[in-house]
N, C-alpha and C. Protein backbone atom coordinates (compact mmCIF):
# COMPACT_ATOMS: atom_id res chain seq x y z
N UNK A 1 -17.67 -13.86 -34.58
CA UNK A 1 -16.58 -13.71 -33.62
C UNK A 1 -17.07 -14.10 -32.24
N UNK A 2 -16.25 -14.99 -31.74
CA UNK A 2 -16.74 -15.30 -30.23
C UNK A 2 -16.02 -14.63 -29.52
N UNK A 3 -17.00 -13.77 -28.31
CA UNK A 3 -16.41 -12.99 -27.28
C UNK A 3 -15.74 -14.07 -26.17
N UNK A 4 -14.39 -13.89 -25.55
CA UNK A 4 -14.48 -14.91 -24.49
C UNK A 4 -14.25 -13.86 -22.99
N UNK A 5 -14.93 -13.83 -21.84
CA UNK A 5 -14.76 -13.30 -20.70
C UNK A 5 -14.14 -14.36 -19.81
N UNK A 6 -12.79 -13.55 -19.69
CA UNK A 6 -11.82 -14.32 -18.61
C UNK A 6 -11.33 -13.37 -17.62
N UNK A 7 -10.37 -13.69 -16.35
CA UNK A 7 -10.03 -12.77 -15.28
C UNK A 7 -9.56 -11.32 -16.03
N UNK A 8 -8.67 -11.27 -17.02
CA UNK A 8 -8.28 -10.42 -17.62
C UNK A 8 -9.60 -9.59 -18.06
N UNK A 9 -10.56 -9.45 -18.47
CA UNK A 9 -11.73 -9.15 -18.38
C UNK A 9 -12.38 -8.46 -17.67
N UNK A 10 -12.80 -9.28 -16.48
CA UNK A 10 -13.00 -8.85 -14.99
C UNK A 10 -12.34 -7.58 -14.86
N UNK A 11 -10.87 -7.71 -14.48
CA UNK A 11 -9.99 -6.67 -13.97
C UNK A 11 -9.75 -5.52 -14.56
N UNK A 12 -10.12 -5.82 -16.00
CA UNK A 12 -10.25 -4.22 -16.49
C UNK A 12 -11.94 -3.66 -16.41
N UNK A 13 -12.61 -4.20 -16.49
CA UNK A 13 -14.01 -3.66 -15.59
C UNK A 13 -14.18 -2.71 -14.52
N UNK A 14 -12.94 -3.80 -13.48
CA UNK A 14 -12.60 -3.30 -12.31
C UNK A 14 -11.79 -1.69 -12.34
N UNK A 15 -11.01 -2.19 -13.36
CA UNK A 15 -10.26 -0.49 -13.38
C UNK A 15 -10.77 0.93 -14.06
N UNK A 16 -11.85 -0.11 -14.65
CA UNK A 16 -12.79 1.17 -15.55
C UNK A 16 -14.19 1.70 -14.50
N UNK A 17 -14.35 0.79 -13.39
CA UNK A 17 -15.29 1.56 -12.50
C UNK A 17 -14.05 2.30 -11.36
N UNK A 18 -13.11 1.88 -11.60
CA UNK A 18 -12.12 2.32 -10.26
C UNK A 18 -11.91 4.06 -10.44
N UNK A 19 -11.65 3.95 -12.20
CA UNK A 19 -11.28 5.51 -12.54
C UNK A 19 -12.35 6.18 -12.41
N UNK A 20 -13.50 5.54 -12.81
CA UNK A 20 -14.91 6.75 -12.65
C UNK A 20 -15.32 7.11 -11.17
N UNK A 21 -14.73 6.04 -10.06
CA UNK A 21 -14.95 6.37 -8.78
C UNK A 21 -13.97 7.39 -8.38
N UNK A 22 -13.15 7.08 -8.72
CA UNK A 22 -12.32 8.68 -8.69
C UNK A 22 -11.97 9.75 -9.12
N UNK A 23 -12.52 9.40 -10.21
CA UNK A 23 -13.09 10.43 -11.02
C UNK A 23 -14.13 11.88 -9.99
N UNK A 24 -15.19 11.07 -9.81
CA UNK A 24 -15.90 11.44 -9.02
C UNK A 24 -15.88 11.78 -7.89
N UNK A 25 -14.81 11.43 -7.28
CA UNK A 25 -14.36 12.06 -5.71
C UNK A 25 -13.41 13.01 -5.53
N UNK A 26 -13.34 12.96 -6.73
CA UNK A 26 -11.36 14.34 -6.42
C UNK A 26 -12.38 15.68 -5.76
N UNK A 27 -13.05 16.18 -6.35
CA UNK A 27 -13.63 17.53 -6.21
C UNK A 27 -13.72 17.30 -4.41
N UNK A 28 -14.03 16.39 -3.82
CA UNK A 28 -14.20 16.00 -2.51
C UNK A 28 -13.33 15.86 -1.74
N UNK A 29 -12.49 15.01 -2.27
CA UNK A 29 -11.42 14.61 -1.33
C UNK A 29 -9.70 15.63 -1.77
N UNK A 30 -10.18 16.72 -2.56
CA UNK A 30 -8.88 17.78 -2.64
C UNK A 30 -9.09 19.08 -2.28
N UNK A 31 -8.84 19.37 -1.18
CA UNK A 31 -8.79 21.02 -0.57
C UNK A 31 -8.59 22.08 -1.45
N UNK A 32 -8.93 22.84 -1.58
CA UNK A 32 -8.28 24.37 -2.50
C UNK A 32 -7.25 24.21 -1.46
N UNK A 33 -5.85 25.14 -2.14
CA UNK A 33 -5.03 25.61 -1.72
C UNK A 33 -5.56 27.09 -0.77
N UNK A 34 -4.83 27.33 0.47
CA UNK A 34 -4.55 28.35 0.60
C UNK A 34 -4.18 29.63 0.35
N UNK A 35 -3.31 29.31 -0.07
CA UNK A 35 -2.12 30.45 -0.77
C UNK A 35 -1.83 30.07 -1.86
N UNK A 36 -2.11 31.12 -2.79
CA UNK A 36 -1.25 30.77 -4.52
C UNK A 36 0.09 30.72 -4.49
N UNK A 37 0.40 30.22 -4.64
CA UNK A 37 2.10 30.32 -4.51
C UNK A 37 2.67 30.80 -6.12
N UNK A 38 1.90 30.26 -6.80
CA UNK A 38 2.09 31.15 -8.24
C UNK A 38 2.74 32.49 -8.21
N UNK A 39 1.95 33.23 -6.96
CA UNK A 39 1.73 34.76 -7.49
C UNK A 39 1.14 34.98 -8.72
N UNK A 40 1.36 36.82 -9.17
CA UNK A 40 0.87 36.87 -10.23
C UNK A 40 2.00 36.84 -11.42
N UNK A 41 0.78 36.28 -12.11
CA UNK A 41 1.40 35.85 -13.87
C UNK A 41 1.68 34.87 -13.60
N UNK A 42 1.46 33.85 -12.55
CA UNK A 42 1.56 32.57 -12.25
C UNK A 42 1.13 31.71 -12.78
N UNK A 43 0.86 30.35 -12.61
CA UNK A 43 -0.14 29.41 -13.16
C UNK A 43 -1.26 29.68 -12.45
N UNK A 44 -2.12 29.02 -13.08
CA UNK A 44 -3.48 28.98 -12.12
C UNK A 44 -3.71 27.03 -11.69
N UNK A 45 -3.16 26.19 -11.80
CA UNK A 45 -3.97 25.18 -12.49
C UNK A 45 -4.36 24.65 -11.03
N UNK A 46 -4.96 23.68 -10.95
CA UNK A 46 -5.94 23.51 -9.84
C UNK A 46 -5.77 22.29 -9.85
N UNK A 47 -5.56 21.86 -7.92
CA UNK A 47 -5.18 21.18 -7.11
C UNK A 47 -5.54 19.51 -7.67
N UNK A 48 -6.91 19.50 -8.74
CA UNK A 48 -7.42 18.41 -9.46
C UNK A 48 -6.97 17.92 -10.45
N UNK A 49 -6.29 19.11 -10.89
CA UNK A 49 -6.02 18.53 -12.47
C UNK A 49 -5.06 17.00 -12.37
N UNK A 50 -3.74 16.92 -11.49
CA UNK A 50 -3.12 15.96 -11.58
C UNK A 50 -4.08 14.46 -11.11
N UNK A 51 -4.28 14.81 -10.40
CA UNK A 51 -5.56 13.50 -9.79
C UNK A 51 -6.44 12.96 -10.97
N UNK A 52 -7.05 14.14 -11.62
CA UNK A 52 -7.69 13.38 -12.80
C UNK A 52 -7.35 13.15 -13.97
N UNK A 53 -6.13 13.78 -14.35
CA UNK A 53 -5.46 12.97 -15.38
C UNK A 53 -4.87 11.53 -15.05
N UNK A 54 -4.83 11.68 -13.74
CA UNK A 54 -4.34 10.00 -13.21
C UNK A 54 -5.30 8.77 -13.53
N UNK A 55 -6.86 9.63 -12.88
CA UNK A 55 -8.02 9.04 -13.42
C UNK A 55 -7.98 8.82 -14.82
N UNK A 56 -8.07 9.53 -15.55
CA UNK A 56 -8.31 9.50 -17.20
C UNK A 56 -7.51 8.55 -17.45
N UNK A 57 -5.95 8.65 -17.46
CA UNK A 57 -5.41 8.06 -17.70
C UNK A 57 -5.56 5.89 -17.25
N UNK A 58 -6.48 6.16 -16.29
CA UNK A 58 -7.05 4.73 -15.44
C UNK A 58 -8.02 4.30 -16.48
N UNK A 59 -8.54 5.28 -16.80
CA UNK A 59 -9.75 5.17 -17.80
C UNK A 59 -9.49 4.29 -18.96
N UNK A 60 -8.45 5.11 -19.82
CA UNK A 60 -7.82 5.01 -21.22
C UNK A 60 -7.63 3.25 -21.06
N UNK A 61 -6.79 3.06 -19.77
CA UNK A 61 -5.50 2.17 -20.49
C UNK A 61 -6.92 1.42 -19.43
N UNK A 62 -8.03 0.86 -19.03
CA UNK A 62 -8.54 0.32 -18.40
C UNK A 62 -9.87 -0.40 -20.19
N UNK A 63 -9.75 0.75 -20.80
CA UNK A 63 -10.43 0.57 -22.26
C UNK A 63 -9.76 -0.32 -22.93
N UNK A 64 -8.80 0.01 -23.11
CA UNK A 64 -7.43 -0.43 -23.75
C UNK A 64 -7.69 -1.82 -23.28
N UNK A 65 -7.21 -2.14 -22.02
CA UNK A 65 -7.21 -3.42 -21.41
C UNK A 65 -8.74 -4.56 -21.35
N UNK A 66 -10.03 -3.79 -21.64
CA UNK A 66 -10.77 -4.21 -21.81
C UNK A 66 -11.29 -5.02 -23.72
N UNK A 67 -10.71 -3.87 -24.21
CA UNK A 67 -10.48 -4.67 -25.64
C UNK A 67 -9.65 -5.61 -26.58
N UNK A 68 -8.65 -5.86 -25.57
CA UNK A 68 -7.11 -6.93 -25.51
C UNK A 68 -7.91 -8.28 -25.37
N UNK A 69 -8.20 -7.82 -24.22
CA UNK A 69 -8.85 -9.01 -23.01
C UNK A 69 -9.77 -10.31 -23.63
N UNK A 70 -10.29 -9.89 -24.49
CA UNK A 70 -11.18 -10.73 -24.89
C UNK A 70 -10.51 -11.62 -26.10
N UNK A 71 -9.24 -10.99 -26.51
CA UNK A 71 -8.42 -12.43 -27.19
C UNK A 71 -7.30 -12.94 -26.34
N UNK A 72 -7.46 -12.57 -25.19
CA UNK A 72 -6.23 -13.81 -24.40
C UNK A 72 -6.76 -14.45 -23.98
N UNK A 73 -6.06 -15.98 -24.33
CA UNK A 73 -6.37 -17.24 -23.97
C UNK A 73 -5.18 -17.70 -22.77
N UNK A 74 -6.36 -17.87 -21.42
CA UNK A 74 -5.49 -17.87 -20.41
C UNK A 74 -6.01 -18.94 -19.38
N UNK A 75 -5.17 -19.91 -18.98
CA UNK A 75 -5.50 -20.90 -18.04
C UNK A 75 -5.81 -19.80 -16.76
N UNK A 76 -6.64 -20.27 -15.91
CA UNK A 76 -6.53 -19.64 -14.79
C UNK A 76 -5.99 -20.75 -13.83
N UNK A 77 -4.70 -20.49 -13.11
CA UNK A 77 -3.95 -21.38 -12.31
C UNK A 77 -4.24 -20.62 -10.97
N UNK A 78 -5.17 -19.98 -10.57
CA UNK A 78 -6.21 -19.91 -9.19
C UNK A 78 -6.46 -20.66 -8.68
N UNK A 79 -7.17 -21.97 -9.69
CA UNK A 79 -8.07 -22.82 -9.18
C UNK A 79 -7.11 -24.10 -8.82
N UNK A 80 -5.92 -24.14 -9.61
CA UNK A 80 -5.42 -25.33 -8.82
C UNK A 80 -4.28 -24.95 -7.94
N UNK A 81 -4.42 -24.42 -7.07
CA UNK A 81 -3.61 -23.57 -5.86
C UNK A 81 -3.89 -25.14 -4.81
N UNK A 82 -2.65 -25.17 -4.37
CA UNK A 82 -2.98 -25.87 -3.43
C UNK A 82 -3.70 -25.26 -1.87
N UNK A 83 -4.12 -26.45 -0.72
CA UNK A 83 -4.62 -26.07 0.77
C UNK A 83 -3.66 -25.07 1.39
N UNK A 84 -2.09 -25.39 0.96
CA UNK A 84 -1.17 -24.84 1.86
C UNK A 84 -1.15 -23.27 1.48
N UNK A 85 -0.62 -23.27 0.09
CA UNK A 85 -0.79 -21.48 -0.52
C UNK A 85 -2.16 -20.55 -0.39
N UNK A 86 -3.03 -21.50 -0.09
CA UNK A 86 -4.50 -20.87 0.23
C UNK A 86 -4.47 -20.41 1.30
N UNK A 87 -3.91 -21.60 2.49
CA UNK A 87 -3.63 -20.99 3.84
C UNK A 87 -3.02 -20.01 4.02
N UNK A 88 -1.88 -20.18 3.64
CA UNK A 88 -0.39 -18.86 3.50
C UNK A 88 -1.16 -17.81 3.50
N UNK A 89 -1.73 -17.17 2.24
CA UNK A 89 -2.51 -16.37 1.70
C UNK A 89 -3.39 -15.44 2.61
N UNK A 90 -4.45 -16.79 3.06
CA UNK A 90 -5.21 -16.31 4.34
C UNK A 90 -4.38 -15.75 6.09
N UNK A 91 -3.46 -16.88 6.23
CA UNK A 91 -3.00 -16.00 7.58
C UNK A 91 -2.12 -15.36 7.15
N UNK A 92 -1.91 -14.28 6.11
CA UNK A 92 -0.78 -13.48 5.74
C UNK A 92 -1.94 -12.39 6.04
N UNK A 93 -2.93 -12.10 5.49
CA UNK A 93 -4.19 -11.44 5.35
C UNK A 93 -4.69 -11.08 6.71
N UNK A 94 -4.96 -12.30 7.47
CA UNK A 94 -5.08 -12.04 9.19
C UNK A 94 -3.78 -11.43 10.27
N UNK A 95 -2.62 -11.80 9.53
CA UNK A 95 -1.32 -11.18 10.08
C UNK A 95 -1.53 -9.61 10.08
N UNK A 96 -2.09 -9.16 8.83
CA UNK A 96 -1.81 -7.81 8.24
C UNK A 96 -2.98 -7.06 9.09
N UNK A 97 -4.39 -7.68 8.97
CA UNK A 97 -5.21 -7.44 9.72
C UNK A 97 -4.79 -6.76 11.29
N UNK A 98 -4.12 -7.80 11.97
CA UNK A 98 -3.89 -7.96 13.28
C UNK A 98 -3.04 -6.53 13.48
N UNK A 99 -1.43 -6.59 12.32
CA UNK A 99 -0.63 -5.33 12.19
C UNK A 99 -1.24 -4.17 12.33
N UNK A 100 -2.27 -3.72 11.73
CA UNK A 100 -2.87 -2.38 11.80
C UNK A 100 -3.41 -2.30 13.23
N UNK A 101 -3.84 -3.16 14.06
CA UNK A 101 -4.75 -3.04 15.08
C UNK A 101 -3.23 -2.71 15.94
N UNK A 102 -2.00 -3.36 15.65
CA UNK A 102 -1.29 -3.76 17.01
C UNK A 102 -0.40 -2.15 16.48
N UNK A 103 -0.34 -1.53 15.36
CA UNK A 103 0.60 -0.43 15.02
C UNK A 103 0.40 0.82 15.98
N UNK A 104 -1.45 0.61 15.83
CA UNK A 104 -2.32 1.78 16.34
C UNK A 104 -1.99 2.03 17.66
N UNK A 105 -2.06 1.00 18.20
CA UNK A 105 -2.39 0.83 19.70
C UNK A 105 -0.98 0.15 20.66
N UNK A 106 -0.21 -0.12 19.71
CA UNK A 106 1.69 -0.65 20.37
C UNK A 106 2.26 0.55 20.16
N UNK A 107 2.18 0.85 19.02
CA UNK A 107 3.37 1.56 17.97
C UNK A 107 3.33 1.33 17.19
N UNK A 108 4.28 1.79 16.24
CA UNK A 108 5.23 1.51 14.73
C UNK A 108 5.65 0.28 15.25
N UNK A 109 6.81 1.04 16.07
CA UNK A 109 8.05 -0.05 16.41
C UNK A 109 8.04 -1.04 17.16
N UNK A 110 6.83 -0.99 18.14
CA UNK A 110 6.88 -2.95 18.81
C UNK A 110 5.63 -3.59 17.67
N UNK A 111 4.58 -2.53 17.09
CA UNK A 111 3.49 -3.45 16.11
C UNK A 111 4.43 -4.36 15.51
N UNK A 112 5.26 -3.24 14.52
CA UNK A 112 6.09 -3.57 13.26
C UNK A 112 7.50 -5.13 13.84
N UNK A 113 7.56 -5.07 15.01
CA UNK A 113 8.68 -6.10 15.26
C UNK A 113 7.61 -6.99 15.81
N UNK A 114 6.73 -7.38 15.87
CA UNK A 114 5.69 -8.19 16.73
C UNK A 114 5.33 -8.69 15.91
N UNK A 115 4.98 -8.33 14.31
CA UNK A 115 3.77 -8.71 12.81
C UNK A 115 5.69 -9.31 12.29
N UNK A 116 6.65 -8.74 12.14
CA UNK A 116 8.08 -9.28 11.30
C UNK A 116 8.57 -10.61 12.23
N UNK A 117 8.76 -10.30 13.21
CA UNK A 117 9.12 -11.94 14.07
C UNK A 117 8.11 -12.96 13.92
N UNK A 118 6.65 -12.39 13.90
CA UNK A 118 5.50 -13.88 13.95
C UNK A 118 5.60 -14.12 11.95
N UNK A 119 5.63 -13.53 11.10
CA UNK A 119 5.37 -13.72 10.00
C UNK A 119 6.80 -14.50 9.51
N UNK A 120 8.07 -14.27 10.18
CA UNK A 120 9.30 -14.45 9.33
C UNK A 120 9.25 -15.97 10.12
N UNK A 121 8.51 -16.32 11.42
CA UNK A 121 8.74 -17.70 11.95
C UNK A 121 7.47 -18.38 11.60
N UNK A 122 6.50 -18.16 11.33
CA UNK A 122 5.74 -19.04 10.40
C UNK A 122 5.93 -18.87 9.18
N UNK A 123 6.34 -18.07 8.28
CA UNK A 123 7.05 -18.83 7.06
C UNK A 123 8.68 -19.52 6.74
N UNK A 124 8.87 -19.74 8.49
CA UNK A 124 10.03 -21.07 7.82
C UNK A 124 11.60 -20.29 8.60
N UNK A 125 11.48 -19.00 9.18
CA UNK A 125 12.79 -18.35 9.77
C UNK A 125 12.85 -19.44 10.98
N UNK A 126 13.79 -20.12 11.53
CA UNK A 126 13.94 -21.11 12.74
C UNK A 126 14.99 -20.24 13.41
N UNK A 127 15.96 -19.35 13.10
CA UNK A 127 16.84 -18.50 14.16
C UNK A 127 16.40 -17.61 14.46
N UNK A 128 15.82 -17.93 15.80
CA UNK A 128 15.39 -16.98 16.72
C UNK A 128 16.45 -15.52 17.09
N UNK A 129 17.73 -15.89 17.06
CA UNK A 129 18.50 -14.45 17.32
C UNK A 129 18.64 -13.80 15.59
N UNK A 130 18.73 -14.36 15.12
CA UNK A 130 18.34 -13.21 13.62
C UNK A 130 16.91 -12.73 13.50
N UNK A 131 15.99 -13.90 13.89
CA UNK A 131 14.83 -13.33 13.84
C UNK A 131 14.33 -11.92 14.66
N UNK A 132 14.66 -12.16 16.15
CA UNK A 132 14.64 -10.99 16.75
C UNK A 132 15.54 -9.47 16.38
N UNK A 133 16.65 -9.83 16.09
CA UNK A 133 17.51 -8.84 16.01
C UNK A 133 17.05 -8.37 14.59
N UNK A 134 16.34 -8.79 13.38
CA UNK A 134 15.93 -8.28 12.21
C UNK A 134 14.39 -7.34 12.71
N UNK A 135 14.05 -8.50 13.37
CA UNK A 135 12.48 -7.15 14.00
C UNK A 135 12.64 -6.17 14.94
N UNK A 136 13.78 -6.28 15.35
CA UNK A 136 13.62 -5.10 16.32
C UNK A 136 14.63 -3.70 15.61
N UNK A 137 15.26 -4.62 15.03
CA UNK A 137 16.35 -3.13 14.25
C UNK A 137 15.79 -2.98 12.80
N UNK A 138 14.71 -3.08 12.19
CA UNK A 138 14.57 -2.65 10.99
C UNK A 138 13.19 -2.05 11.28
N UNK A 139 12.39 -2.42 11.88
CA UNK A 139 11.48 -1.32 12.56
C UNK A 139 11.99 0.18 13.05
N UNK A 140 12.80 0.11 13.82
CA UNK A 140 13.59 0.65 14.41
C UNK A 140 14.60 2.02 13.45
N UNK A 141 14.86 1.42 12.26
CA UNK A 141 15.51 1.75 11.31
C UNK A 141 14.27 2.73 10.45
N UNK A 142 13.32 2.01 10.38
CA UNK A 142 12.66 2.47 9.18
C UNK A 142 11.67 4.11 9.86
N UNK A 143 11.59 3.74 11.35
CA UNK A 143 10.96 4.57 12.00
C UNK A 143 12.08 5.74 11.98
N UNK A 144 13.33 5.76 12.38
CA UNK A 144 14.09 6.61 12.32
C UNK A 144 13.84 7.41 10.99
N UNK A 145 14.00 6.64 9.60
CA UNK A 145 14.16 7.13 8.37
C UNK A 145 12.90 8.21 8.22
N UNK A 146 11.26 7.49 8.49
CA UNK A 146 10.61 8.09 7.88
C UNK A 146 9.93 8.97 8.90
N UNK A 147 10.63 9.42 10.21
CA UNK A 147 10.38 10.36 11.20
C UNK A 147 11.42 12.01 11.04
N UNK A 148 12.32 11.19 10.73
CA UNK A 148 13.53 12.21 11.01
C UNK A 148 14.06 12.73 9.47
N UNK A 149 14.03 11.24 8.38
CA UNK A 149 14.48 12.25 7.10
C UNK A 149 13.14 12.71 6.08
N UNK A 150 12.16 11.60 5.95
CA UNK A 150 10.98 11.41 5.57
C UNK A 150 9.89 12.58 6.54
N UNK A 151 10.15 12.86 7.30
CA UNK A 151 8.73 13.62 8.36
C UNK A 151 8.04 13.23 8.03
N UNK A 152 7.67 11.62 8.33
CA UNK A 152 6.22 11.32 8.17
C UNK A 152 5.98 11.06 9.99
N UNK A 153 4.49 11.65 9.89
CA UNK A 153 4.00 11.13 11.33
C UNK A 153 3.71 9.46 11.63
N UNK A 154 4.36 8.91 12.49
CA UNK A 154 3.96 7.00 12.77
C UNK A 154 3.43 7.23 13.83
N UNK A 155 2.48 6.45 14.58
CA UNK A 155 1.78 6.23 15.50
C UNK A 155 2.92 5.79 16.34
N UNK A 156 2.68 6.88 17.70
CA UNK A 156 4.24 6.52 18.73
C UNK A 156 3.65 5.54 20.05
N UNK A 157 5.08 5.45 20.57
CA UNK A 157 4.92 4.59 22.01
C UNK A 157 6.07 5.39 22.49
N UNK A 158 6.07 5.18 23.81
CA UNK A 158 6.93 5.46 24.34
C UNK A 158 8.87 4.92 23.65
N UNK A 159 8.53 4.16 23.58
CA UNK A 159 10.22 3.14 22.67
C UNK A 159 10.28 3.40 21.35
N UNK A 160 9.03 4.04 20.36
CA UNK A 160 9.58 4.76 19.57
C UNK A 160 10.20 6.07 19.89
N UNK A 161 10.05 6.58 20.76
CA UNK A 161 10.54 8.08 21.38
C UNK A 161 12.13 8.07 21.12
N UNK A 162 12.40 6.85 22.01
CA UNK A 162 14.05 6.61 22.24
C UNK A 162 14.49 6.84 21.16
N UNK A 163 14.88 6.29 19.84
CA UNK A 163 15.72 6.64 19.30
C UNK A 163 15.70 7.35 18.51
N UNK A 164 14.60 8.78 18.27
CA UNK A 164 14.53 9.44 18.13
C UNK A 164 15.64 10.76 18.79
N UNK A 165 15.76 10.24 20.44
CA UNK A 165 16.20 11.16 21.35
C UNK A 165 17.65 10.89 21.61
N UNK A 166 17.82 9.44 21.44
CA UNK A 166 18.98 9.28 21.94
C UNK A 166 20.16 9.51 21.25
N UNK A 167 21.54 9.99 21.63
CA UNK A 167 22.45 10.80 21.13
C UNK A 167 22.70 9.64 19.63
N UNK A 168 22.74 8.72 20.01
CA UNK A 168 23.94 7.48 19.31
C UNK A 168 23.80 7.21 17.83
N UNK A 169 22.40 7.98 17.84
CA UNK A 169 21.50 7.52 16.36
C UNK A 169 21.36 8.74 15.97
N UNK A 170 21.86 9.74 16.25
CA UNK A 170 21.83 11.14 15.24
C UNK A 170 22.68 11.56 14.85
């Protein structure tokens, strides 16, 4: 029997060291609870268990995927990618890069309309008033959602404040 190692291969490797790395970190990276909320005659089960059945479960189907793997016969169409999709690829990567730096330190809401206007006009958006009016109101939108119905914390600016505060949007 000839073994053949192809990407499919690789990637379950990848998912079979991924689960043992997290495997290995839950105990670390999960707090005890405070408070039982159980009470008594409650459950007991502990803050890990779901995390590492997630793991296990990474494990299983990472086995699974490692013993498939070696009978698919698969072109890899990686290699004939053209200059342009390579590029794409790469300044999509440096876009995203840039986003985290500009979220931290702008906001949500001017990062997030600053990374959607430059990304939607280098891949090909030419209307500038849709373009703007899509980055500034869906930032805008999404910050509302996941501040006010979501309570998630976003990194603020002053102009995320506004429509938080202002009557028109509550």
């Amino acid at each position: 029997m000839f073994v053949r190692f192809n990407f499919n291969t690789i990637a379950a490797f990848v998912f079979i060291l991924l689960s043992i790395g997290l495997f290995l970190v839950i105990p670390y990276q999960i707090d005890k609870p405070l408070i039982n909320i159980a009470g008594v005659g409650g459950s007991n089960l502990s803050a890990e268990l779901f995390p590492k059945i997630v793991a296990a479960s990474l494990f299983l189907l990472g086995i699974w995927y490692l013993m498939i793997s070696f009978n698919i016969v698969q072109k890899n169409d990686l290699l004939e990618l053209d200059r342009e999709a390579v590029t794409n690829v790469l300044i999509t990567f440096v876009l995203m890069g840039c986003y985290v730096f500009l979220m931290v330190n702008l906001g949500f809401v001017l990062g997030s309309a600053l990374m959607v206007l430059t990304m939607s006009t280098y891949f090909g958006n030419r209307n500038l008033i849709v373009g703007l009016a899509l980055s500034i109101l869906l930032p805008m939108f999404m910050f509302f959602v996941f501040r006010r119905l979501l309570l998630v914390e976003l990194p603020p600016f002053p102009i995320d404040i506004w429509p938080l505060t202002h009557w028109s949007l509550i």
